[in-house]
Structure formats: C-alpha cells, structure tokens
N, C-alpha and C. Protein backbone atom coordinates (compact mmCIF):
# COMPACT_ATOMS: atom_id res chain seq x y z
N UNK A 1 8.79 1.19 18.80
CA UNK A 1 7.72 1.22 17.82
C UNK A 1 6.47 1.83 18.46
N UNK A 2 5.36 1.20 18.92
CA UNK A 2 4.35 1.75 19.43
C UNK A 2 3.88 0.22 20.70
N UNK A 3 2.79 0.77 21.09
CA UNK A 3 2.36 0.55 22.90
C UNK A 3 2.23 -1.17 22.11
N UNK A 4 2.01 -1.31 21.02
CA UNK A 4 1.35 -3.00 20.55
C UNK A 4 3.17 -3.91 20.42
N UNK A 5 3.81 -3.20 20.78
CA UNK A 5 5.22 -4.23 20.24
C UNK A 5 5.24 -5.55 20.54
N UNK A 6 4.57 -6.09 21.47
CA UNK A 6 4.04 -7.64 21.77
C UNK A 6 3.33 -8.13 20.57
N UNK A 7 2.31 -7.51 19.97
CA UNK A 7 1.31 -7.68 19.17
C UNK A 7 2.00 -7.61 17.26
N UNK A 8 1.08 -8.45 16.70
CA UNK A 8 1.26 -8.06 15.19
C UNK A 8 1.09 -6.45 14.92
N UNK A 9 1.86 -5.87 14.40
CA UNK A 9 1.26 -4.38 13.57
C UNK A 9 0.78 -4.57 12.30
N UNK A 10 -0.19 -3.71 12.05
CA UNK A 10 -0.44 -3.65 10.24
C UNK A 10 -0.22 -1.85 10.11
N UNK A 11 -0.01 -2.01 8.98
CA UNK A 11 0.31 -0.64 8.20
C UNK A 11 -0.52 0.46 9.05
N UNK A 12 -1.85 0.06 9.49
CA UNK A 12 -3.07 0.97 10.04
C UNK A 12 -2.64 1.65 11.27
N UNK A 13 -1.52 0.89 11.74
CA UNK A 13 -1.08 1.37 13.11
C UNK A 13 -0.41 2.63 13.27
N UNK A 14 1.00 2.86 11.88
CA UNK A 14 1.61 3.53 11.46
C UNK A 14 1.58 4.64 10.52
N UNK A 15 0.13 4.66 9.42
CA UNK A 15 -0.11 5.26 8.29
C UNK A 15 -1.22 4.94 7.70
N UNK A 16 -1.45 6.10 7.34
CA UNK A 16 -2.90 6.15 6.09
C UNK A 16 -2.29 5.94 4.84
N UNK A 17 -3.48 5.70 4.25
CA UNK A 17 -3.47 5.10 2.48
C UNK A 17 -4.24 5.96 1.89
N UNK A 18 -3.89 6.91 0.73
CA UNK A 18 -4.72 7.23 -0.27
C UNK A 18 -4.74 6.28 -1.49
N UNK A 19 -5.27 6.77 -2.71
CA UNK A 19 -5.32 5.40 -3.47
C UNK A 19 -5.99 6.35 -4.77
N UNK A 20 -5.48 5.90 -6.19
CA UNK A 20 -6.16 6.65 -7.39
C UNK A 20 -5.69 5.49 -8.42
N UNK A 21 -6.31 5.97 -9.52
CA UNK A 21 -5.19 4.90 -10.50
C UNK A 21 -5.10 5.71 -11.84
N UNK A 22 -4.82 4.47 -12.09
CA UNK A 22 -4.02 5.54 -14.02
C UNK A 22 -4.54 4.23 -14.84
N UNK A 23 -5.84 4.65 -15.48
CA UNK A 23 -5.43 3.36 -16.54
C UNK A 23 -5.34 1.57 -15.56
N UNK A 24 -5.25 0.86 -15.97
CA UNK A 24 -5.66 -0.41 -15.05
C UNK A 24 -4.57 -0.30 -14.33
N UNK A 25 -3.56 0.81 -13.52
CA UNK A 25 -2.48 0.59 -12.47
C UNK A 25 -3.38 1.14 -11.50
N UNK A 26 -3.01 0.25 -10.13
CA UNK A 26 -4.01 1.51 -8.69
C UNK A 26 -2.23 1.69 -8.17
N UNK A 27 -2.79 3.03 -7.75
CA UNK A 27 -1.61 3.93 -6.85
C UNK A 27 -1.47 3.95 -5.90
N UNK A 28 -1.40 3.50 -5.06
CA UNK A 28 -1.24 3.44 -3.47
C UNK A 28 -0.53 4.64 -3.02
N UNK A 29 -0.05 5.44 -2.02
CA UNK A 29 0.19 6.30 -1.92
C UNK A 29 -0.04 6.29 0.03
N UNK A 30 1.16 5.52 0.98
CA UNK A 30 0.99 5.31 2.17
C UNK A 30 1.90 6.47 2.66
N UNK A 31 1.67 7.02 3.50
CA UNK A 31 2.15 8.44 4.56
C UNK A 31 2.21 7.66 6.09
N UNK A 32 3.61 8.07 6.40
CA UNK A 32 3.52 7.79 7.94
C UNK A 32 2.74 8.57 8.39
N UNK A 33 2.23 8.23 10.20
CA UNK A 33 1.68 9.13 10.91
C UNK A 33 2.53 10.10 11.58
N UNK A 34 3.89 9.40 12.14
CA UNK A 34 5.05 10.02 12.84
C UNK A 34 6.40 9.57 11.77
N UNK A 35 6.96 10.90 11.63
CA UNK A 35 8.06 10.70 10.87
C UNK A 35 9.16 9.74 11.25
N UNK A 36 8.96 9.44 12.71
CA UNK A 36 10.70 8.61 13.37
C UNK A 36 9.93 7.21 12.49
N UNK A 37 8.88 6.44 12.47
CA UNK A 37 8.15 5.31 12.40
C UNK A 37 8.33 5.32 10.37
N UNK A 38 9.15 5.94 9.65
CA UNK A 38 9.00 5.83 8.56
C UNK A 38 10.11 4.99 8.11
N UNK A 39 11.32 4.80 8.52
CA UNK A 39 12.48 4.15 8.47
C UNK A 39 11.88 2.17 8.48
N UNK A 40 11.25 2.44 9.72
CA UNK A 40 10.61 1.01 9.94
C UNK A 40 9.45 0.82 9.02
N UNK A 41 8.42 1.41 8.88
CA UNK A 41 7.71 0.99 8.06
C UNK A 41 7.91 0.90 6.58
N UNK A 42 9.22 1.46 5.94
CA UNK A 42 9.77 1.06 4.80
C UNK A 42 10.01 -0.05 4.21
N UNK A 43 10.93 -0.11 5.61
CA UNK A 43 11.79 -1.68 5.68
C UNK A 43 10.75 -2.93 5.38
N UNK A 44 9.52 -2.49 6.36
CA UNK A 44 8.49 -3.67 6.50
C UNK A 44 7.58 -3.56 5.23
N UNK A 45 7.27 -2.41 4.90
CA UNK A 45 6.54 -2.66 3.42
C UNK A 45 7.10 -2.23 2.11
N UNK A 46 7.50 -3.61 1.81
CA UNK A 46 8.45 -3.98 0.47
C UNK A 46 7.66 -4.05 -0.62
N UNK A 47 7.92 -4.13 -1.70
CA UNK A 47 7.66 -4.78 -3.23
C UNK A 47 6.69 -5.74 -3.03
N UNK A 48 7.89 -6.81 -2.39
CA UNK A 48 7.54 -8.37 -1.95
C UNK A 48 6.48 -8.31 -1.35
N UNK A 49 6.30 -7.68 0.09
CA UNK A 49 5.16 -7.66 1.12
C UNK A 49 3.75 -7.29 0.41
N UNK A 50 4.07 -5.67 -0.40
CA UNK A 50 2.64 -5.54 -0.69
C UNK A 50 2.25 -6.64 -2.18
N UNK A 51 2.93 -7.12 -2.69
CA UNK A 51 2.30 -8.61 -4.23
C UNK A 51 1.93 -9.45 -2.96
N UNK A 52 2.56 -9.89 -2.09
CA UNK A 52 2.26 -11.03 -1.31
C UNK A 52 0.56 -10.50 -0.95
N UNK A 53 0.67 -9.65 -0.21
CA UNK A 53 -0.59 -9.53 0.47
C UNK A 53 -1.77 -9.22 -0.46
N UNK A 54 -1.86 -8.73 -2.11
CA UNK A 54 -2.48 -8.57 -2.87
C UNK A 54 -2.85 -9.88 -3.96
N UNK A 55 -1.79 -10.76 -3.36
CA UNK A 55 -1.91 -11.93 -4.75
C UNK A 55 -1.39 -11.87 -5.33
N UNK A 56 -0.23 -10.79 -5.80
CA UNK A 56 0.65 -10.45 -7.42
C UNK A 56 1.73 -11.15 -7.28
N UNK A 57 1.98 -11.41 -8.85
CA UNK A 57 3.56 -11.16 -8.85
C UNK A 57 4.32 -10.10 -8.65
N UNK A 58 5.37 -10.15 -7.66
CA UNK A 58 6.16 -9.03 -7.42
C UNK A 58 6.58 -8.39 -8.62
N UNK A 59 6.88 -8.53 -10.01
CA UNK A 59 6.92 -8.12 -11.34
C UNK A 59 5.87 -6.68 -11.96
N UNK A 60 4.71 -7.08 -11.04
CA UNK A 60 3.10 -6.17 -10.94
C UNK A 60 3.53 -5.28 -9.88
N UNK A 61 4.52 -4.93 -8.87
CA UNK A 61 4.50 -3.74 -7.78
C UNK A 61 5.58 -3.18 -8.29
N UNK A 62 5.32 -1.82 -7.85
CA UNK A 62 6.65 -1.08 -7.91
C UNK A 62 6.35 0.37 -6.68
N UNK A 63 7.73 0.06 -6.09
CA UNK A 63 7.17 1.25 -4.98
C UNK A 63 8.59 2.17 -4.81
N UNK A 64 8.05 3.46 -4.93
CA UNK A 64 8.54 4.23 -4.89
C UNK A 64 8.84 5.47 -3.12
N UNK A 65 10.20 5.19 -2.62
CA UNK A 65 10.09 6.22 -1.45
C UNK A 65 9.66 7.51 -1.95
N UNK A 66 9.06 7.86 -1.03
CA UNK A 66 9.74 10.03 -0.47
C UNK A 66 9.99 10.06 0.63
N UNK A 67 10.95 10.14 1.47
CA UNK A 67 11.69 9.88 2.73
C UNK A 67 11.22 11.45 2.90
N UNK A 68 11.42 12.01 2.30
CA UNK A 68 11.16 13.79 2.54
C UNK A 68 9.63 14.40 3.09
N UNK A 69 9.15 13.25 2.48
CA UNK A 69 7.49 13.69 2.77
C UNK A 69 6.76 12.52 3.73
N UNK A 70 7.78 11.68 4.28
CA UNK A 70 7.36 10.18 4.87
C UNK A 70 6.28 9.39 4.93
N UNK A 71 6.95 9.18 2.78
CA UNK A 71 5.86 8.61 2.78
C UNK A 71 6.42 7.58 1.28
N UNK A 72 5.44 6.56 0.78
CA UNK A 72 6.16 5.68 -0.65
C UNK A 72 4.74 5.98 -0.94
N UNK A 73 4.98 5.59 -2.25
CA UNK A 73 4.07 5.46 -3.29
C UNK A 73 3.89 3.80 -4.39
N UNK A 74 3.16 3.17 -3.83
CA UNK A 74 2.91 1.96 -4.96
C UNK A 74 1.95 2.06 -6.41
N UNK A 75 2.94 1.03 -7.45
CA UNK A 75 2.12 1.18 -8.39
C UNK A 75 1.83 -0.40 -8.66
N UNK A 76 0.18 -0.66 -8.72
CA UNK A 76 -0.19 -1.94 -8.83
C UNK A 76 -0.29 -2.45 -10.39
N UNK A 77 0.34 -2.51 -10.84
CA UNK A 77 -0.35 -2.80 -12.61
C UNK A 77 -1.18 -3.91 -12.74
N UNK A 78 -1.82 -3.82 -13.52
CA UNK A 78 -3.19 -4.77 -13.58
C UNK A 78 -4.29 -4.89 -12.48
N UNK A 79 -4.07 -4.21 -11.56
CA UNK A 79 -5.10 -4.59 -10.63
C UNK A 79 -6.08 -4.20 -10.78
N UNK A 80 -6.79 -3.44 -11.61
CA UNK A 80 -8.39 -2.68 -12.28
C UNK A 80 -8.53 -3.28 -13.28
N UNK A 81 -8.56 -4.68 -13.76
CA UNK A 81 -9.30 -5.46 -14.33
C UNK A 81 -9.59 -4.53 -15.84
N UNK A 82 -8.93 -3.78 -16.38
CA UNK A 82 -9.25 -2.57 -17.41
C UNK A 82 -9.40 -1.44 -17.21
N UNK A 83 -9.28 -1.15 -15.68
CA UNK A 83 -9.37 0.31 -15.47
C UNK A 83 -11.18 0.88 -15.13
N UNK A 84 -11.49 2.10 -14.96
CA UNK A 84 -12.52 2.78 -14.56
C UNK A 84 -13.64 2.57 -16.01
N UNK A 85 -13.36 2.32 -16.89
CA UNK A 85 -14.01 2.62 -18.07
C UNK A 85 -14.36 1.25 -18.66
N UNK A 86 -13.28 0.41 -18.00
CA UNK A 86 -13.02 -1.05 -18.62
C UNK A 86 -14.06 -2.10 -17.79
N UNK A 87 -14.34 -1.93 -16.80
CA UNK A 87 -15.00 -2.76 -16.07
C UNK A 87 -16.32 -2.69 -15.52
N UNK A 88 -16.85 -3.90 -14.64
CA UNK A 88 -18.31 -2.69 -14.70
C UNK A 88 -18.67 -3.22 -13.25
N UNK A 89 -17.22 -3.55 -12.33
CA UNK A 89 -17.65 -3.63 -10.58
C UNK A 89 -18.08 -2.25 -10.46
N UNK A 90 -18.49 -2.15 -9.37
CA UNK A 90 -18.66 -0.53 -8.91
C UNK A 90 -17.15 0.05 -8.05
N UNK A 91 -15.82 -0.81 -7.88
CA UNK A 91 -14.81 0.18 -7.31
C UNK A 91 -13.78 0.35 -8.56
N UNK A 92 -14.38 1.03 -9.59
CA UNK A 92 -13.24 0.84 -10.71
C UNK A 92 -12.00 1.84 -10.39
N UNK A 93 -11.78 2.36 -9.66
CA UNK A 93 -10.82 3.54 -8.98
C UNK A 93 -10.04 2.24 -7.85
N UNK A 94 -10.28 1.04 -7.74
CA UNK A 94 -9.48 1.25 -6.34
C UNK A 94 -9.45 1.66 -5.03
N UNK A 95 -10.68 2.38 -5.30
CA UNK A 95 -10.67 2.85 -3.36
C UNK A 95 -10.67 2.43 -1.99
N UNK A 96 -11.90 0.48 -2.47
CA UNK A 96 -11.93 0.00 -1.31
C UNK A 96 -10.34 -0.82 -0.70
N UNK A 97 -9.30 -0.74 -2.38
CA UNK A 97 -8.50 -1.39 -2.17
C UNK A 97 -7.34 -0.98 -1.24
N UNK A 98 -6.88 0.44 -0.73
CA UNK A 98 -6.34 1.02 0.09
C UNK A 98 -6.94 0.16 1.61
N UNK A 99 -7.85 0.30 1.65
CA UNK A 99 -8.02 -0.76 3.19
C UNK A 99 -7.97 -1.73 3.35
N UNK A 100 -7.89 -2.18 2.64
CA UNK A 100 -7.04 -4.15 2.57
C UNK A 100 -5.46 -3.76 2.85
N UNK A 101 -5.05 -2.66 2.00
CA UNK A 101 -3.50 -2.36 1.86
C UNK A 101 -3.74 -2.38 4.01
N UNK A 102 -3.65 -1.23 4.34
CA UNK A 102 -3.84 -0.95 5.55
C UNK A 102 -3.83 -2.46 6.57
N UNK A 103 -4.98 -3.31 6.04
CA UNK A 103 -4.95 -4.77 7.44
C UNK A 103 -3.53 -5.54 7.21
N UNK A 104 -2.85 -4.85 6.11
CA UNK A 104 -1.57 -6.04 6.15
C UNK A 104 -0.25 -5.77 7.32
N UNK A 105 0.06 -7.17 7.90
CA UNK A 105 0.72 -6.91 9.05
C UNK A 105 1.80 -6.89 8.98
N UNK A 106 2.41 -6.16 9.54
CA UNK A 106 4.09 -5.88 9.51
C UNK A 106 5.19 -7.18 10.47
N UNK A 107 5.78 -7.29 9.70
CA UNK A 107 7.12 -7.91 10.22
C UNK A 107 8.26 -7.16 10.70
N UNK A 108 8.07 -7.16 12.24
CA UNK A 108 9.38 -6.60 12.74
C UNK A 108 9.86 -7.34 13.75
C-alpha cells in the first residue's frame, strides 16, 4: 500500500475528490493517485463505507466504478437539502462535502 501501512489510511492518502450535483443528489467523483492502489481502494470504499461515514442509508448511495479511468463515481441522493436553488446554506453544490469524503479511513 503506501509508507503509513502501520497507520489508519483515509481516501486522502490514495485519491482526490471532485464533487457537483444534480438536483438534491451530490456526485462524488474519487480518482486514484496511482493506478496499482485502485483495486484496493475500491474494495475499501463501498456503498456501505461511504452512507456510514455520511450518516445515510445505504439505500441514498450508489457508486459507480471506471476501472479504466481509476476512478468511481458516487451518487448521494438527498444530501442538498433541495438542491442549489432549494436551500439557502451557502454550500448548495456540495463542495465542502468532498473533504469530509476524503478524512474517511480505510479498512485494510
């Protein structure tokens, strides 16, 4: 894995997060950094893992591979409270929410 294998990993170790949404779904959209490290970080970020670490019901995630581009794509439903138009926090996009995605720690 990498120099921390003693240590907890989080996603941050392995991959960046972009992040957009559609309507009250946010998109997650995680890319390995090194392609060999995409097999493992699959495995470790599940359905299950990312509702757990967000609060959802696993029913609310859905994640999609691209092994080709090493990288998945999550879709959060409901997590924008109504979406960009619907609400009136200032992150109606989701953005700060990609770096929460990122501190969650991997199980290996």
């Amino acid at each position: 894995m990498t120099a921390k294998s003693e240590q907890m990993l989080t996603v941050d170790d392995l991959a960046t997060v972009r992040t957009g949404d559609k309507g009250d779904t946010l998109i997650l959209g995680v890319v390995v950094r090194e392609g060999a490290q995409f097999s493992e970080l699959s495995r470790a970020v599940t359905e299950e893992a990312v509702a757990n670490h967000f609060g959802l019901p696993v029913a609310r995630v859905r994640r999609c591979l691209l092994p080709r581009l090493n990288a998945m794509s999550f879709e959060l439903k409901g997590m924008l409270g109504g979406g960009v138009t619907g609400v009136s926090h200032l992150d109606g996009h989701g953005k700060t929410l990609s770096y929460h995605l990122l501190t969650m720690q991997l199980e290996h």
